[in-house]
Structure formats: structure tokens, C-alpha cells
PDB file of N, CA and C in Angstrom:
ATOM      1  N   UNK A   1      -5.759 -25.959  10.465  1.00  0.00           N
ATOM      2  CA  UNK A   1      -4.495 -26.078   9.764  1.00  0.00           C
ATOM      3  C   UNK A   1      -4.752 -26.102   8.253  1.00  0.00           C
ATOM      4  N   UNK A   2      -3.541 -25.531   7.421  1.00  0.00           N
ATOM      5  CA  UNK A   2      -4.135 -25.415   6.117  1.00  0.00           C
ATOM      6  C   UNK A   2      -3.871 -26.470   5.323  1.00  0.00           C
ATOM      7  N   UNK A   3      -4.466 -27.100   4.566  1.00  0.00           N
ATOM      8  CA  UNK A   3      -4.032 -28.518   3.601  1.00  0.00           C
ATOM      9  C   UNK A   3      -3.108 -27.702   2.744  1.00  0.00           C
ATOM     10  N   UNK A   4      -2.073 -28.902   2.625  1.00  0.00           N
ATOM     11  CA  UNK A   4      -1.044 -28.322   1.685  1.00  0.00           C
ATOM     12  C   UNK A   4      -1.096 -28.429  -0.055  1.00  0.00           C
ATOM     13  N   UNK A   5      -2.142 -28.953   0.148  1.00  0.00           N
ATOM     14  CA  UNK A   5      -2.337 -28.734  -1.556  1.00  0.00           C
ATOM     15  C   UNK A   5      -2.928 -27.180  -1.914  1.00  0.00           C
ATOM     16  N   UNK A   6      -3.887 -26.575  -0.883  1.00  0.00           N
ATOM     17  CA  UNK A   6      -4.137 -25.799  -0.730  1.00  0.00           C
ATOM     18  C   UNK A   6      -3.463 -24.279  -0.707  1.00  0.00           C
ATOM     19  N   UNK A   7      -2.036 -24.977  -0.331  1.00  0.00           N
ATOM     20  CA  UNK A   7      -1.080 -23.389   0.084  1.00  0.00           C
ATOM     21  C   UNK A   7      -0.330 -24.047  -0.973  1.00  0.00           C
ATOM     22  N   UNK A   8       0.398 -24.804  -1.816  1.00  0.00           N
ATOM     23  CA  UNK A   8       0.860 -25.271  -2.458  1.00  0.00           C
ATOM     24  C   UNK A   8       1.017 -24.924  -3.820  1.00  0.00           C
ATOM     25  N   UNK A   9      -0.298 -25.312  -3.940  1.00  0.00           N
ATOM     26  CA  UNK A   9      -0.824 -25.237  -5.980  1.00  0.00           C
ATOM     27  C   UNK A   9      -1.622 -24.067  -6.141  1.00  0.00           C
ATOM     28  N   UNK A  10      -2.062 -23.539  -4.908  1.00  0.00           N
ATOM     29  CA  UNK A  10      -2.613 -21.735  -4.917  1.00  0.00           C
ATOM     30  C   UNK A  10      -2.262 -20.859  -5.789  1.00  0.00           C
ATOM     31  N   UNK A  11      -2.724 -20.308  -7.140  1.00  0.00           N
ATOM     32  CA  UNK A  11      -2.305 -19.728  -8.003  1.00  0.00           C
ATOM     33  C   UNK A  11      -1.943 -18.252  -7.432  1.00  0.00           C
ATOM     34  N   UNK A  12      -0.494 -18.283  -7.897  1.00  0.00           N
ATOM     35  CA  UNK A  12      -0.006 -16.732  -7.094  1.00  0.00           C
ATOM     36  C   UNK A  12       0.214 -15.767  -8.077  1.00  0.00           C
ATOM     37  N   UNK A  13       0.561 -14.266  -7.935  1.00  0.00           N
ATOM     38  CA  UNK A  13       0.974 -13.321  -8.947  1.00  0.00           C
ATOM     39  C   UNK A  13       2.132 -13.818  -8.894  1.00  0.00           C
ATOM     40  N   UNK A  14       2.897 -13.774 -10.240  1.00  0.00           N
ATOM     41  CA  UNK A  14       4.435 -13.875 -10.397  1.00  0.00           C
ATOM     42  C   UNK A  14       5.052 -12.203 -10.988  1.00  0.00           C
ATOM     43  N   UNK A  15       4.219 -11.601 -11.656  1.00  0.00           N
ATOM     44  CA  UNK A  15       4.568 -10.495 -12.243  1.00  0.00           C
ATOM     45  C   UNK A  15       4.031  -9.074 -11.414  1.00  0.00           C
ATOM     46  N   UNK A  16       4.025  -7.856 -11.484  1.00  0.00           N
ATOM     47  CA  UNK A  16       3.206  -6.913 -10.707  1.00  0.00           C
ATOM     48  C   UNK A  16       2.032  -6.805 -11.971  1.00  0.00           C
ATOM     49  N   UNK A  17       0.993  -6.406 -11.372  1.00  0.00           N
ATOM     50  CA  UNK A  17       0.125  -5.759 -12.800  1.00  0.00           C
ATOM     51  C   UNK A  17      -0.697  -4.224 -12.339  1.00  0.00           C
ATOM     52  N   UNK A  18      -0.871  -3.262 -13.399  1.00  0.00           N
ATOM     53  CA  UNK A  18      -1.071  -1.805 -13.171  1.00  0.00           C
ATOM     54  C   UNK A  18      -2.621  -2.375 -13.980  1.00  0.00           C
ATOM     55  N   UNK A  19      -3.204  -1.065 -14.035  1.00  0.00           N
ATOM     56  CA  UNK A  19      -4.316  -0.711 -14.456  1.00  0.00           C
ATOM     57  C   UNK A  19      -4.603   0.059 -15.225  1.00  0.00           C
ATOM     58  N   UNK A  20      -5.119  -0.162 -16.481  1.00  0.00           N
ATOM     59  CA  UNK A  20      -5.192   0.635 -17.508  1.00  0.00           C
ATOM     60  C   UNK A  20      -6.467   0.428 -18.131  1.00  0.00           C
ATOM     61  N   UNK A  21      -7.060   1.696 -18.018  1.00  0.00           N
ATOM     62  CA  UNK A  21      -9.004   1.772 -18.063  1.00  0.00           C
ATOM     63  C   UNK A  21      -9.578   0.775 -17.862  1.00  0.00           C
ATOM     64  N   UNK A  22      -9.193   0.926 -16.614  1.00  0.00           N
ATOM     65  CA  UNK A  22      -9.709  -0.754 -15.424  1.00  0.00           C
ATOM     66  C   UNK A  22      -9.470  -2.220 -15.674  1.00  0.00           C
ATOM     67  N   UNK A  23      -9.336  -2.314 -16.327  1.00  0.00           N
ATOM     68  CA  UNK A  23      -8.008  -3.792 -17.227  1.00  0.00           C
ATOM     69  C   UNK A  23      -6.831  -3.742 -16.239  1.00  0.00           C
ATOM     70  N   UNK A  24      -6.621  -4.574 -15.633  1.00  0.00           N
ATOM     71  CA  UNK A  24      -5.310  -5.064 -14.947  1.00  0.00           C
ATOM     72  C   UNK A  24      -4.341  -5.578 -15.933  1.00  0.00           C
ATOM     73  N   UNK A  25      -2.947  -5.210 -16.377  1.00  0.00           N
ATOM     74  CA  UNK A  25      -1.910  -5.975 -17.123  1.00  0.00           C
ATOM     75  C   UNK A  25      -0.878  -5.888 -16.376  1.00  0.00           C
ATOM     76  N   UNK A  26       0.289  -7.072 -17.254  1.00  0.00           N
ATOM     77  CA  UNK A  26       1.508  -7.218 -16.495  1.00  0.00           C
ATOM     78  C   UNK A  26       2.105  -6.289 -16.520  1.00  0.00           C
ATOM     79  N   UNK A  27       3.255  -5.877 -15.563  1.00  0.00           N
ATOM     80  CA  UNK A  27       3.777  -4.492 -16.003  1.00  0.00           C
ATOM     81  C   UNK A  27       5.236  -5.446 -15.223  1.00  0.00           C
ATOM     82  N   UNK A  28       6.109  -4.114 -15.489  1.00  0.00           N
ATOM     83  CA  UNK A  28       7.506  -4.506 -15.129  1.00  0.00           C
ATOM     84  C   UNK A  28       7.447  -3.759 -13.470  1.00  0.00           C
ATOM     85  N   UNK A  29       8.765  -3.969 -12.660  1.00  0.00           N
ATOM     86  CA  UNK A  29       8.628  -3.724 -11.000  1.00  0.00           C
ATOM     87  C   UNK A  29       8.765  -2.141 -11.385  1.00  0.00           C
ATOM     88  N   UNK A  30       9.678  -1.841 -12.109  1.00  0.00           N
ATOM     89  CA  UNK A  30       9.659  -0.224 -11.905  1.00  0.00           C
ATOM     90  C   UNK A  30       8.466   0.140 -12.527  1.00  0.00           C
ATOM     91  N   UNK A  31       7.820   0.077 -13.503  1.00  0.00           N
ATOM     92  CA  UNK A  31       6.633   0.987 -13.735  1.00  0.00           C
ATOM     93  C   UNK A  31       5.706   0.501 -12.585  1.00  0.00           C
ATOM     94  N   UNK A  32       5.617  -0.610 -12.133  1.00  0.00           N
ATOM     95  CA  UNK A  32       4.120  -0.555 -10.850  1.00  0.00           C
ATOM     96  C   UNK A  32       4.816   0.283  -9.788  1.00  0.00           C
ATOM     97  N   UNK A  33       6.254   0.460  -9.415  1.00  0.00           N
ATOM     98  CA  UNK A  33       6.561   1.208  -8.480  1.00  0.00           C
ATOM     99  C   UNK A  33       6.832   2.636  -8.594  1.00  0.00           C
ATOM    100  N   UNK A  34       6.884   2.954 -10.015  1.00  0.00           N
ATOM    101  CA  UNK A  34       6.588   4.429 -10.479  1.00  0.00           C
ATOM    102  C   UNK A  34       4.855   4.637 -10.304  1.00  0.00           C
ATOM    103  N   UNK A  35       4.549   3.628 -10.769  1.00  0.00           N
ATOM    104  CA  UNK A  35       3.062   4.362 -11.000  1.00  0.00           C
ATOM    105  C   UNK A  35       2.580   4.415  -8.976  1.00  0.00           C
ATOM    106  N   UNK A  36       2.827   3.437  -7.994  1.00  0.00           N
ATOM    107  CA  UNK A  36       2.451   3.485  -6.445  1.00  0.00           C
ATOM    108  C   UNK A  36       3.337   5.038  -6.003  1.00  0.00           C
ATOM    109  N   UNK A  37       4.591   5.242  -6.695  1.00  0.00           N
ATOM    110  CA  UNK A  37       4.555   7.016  -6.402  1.00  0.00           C
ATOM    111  C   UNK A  37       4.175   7.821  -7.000  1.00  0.00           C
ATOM    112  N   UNK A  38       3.956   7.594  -7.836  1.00  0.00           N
ATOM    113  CA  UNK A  38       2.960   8.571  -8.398  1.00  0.00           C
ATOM    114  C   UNK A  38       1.646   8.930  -7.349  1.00  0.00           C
ATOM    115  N   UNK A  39       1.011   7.862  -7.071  1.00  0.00           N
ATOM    116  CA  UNK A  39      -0.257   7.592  -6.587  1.00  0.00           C
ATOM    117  C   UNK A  39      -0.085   8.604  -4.659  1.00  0.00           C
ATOM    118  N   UNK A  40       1.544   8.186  -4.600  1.00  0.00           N
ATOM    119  CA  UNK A  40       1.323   8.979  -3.174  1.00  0.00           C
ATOM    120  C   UNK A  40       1.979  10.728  -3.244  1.00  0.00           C
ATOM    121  N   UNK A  41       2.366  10.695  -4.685  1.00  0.00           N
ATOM    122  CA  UNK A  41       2.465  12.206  -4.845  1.00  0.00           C
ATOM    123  C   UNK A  41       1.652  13.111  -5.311  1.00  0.00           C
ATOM    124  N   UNK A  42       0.538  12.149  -5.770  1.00  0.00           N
ATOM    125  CA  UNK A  42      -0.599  13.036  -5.753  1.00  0.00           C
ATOM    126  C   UNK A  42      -1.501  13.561  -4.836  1.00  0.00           C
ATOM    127  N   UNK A  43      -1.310  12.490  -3.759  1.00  0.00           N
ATOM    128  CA  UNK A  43      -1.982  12.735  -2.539  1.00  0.00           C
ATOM    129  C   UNK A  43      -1.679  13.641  -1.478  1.00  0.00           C
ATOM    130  N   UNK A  44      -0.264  13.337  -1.508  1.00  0.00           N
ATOM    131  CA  UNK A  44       0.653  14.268  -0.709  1.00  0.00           C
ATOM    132  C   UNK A  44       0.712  15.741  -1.289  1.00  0.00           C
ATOM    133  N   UNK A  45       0.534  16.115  -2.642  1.00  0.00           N
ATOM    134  CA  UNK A  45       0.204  17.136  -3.322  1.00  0.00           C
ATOM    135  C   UNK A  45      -0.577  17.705  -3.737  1.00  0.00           C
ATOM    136  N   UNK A  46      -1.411  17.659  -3.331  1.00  0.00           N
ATOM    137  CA  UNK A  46      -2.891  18.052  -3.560  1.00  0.00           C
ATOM    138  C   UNK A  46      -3.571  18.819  -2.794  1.00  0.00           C
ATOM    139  N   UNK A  47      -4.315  20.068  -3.500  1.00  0.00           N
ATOM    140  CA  UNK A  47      -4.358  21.449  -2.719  1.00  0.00           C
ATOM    141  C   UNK A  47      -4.908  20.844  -0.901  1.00  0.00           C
ATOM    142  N   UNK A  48      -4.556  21.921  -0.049  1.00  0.00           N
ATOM    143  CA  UNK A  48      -5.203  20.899   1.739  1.00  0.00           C
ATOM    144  C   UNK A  48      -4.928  19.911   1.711  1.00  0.00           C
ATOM    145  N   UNK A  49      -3.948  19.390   0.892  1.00  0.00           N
ATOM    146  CA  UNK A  49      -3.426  18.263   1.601  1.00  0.00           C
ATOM    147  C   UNK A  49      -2.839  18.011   3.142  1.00  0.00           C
ATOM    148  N   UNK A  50      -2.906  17.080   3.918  1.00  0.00           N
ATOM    149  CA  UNK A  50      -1.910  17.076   5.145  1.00  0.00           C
ATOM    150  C   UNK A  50      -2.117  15.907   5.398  1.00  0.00           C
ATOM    151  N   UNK A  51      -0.375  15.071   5.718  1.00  0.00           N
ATOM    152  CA  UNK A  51      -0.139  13.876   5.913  1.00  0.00           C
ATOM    153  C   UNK A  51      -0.906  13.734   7.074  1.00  0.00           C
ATOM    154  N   UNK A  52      -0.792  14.376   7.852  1.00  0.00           N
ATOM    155  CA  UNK A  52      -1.268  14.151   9.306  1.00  0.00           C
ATOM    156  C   UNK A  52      -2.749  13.453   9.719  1.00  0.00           C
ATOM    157  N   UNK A  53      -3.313  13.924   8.474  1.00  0.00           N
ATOM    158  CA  UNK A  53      -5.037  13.660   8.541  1.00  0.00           C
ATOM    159  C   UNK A  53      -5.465  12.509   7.551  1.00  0.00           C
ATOM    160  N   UNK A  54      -4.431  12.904   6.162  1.00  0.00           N
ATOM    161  CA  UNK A  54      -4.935  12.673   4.880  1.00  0.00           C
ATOM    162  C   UNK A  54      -4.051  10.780   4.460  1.00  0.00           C
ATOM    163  N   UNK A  55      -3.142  10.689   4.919  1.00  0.00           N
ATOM    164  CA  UNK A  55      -2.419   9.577   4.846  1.00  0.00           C
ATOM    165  C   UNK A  55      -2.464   8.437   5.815  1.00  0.00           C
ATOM    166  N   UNK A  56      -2.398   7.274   5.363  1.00  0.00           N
ATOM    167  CA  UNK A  56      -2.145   6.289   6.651  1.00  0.00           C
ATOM    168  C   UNK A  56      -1.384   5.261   6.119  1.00  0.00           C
ATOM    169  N   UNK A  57      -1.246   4.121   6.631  1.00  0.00           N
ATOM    170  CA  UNK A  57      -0.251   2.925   6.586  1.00  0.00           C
ATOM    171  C   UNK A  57      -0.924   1.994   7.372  1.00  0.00           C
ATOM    172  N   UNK A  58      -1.174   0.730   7.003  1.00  0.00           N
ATOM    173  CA  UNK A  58      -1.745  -0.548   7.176  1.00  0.00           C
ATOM    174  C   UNK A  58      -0.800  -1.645   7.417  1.00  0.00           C
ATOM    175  N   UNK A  59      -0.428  -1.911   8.507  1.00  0.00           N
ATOM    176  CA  UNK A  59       0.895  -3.140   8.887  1.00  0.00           C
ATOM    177  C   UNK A  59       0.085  -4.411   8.828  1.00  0.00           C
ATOM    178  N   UNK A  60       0.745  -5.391   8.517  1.00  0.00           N
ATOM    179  CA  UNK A  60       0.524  -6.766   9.076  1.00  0.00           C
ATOM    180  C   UNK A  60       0.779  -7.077  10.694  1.00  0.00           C
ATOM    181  N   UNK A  61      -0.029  -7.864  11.180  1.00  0.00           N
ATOM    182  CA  UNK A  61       0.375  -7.942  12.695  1.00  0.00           C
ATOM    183  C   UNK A  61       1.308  -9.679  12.477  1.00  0.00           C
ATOM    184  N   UNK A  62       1.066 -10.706  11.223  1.00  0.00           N
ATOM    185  CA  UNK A  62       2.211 -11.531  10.902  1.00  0.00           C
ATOM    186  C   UNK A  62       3.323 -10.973  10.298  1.00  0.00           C
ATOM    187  N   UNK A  63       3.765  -9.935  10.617  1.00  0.00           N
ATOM    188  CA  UNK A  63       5.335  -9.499   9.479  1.00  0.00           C
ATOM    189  C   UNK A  63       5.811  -9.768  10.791  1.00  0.00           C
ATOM    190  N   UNK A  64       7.030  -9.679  10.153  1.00  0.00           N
ATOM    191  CA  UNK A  64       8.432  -9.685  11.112  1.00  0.00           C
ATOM    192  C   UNK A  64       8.216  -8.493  11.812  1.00  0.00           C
ATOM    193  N   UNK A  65       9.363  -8.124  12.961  1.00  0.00           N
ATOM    194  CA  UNK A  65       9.015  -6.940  13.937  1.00  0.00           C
ATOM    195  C   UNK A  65       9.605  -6.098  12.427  1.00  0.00           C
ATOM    196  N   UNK A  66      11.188  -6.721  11.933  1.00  0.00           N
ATOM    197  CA  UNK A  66      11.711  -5.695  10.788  1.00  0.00           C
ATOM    198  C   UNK A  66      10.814  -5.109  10.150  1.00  0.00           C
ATOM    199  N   UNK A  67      10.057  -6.145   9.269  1.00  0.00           N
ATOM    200  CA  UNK A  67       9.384  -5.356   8.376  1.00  0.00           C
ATOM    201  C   UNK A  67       7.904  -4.022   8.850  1.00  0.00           C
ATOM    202  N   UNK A  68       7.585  -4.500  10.348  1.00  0.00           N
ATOM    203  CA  UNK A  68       6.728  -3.656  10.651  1.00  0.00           C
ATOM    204  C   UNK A  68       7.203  -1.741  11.168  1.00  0.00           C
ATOM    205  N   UNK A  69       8.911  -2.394  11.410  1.00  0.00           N
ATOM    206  CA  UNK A  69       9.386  -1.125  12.017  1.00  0.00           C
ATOM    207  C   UNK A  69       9.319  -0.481  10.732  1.00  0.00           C
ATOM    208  N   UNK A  70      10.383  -0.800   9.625  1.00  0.00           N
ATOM    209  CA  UNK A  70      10.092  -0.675   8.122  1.00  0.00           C
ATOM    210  C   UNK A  70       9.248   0.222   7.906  1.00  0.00           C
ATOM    211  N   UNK A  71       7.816  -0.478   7.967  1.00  0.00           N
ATOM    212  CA  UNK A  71       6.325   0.592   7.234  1.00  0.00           C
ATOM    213  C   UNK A  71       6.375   1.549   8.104  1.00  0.00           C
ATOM    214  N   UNK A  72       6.172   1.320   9.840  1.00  0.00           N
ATOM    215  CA  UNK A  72       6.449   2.659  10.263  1.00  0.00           C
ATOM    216  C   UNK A  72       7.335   3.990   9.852  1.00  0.00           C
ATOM    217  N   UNK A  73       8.682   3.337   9.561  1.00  0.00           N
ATOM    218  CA  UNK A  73       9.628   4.244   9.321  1.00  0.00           C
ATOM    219  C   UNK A  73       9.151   4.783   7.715  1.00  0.00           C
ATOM    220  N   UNK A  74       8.810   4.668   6.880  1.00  0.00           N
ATOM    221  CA  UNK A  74       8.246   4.460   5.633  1.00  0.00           C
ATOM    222  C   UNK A  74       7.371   5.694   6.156  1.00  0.00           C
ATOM    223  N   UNK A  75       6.358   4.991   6.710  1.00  0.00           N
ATOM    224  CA  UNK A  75       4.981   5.980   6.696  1.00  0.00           C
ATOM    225  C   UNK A  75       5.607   7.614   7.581  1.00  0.00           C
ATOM    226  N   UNK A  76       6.602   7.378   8.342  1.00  0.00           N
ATOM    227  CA  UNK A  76       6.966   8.845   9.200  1.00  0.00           C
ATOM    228  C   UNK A  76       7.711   9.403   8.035  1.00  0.00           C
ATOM    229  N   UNK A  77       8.831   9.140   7.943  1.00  0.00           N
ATOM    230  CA  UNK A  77       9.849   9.755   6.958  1.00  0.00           C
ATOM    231  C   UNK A  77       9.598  10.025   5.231  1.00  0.00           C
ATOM    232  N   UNK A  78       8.993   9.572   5.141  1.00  0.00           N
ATOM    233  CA  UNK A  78       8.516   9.441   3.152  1.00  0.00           C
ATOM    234  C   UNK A  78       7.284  10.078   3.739  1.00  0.00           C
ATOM    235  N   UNK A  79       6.047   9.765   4.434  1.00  0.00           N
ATOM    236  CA  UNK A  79       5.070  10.158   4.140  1.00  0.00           C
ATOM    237  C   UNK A  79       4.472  11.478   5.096  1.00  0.00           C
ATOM    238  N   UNK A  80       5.267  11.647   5.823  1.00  0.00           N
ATOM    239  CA  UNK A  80       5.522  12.777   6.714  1.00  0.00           C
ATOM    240  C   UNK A  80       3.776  11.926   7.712  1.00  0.00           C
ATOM    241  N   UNK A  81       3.274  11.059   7.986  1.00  0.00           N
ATOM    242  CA  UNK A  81       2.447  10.680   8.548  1.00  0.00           C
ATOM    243  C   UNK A  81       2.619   9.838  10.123  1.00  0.00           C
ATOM    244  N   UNK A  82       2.057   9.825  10.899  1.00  0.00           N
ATOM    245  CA  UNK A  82       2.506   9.067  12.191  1.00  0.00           C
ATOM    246  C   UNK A  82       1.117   7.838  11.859  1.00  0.00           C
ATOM    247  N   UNK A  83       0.547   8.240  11.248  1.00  0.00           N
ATOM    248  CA  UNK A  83      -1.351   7.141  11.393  1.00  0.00           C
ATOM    249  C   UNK A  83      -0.600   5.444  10.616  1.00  0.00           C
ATOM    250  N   UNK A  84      -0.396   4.909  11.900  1.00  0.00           N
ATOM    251  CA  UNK A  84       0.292   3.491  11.220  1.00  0.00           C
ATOM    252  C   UNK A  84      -0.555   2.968  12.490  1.00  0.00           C
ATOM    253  N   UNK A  85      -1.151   1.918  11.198  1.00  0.00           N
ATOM    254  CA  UNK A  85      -1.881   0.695  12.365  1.00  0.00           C
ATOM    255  C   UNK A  85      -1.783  -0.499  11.473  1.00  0.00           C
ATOM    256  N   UNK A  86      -1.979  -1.476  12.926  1.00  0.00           N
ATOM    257  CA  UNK A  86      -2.058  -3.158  12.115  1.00  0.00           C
ATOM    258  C   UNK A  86      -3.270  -3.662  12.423  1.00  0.00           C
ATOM    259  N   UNK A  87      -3.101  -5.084  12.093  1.00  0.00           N
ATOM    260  CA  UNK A  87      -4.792  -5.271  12.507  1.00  0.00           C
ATOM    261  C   UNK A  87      -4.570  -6.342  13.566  1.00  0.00           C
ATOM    262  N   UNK A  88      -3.601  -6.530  14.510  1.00  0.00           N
ATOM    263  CA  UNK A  88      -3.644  -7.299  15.887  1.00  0.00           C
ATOM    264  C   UNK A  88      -4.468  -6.861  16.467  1.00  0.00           C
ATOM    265  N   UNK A  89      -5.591  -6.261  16.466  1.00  0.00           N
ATOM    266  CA  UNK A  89      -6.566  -5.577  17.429  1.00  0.00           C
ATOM    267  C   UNK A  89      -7.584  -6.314  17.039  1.00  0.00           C
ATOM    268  N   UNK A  90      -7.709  -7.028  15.447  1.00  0.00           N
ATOM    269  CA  UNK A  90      -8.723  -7.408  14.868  1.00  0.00           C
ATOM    270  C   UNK A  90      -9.445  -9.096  14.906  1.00  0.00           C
TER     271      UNK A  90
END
């Protein structure tokens, strides 16, 4: 069981932060979420690319069922990919 000072006073991110010539800074939600599409339109665009092989999606096996249907639906429809796994196997 976890001590609650432990989960408590645990220093958390409050802000998102991007990367800039390997320096992590704060950034605002839309630029870290511009820059994470960016990151999958390059991938998805890129000469031989194919979702099928080239993409995947990583679930939590603690999310809600919502949020796991979510990434699935995420990873089929946005990423044209079916490769969705969690780590309940692990």
C-alpha cells in the first residue's frame, strides 16, 4: 500500500513542457499539442510510410474501459492503425 505522504507531496507536472535542443521548457497546452501532431504527421507522412506496420498505441490496463475504448478509437480513426496494446499481459 502506498504511504500517503508519498502520493501526496509527490512533485507533479502542473504545466506541459516541449523540448528545445534537448532542454525541456514550459510550454502552453496548444503548442505541446501542436507540436505531439506534428510529431504524428510526420510519421504518418513520411516516404513508406504505413500505419499498419509503422504506428502503434500503448493503453493503460488501470484506465477506465472509456478511456481505453478512446485510445483505441484514436489509434483506428486518426491514425489509420489497429496495433493497440496495454500492458495487462505484463
Amino acid at each position: 500500500m502506498a504511504r500517503r505522504d508519498r502520493t501526496e507531496n509527490y512533485p507533479r507536472l502542473t504545466t506541459p513542457l516541449v523540448r528545445d535542443n534537448g532542454v525541456l521548457r514550459p510550454a502552453t497546452w496548444d503548442e505541446a499539442i501542436a507540436r505531439a501532431a506534428l510529431g504524428f504527421r510526420r510519421v504518418l507522412d513520411a516516404p513508406g510510410a504505413d500505419p499498419t506496420r509503422n504506428v502503434g498505441v500503448f493503453s493503460c490496463s488501470k484506465a477506465t474501459n472509456e478511456t481505453n475504448y478512446l485510445t483505441g478509437k484514436f489509434a483506428r480513426s486518426a491514425l489509420g492503425t489497429n496495433n493497440v496494446d496495454s500492458c495487462n499481459r505484463t
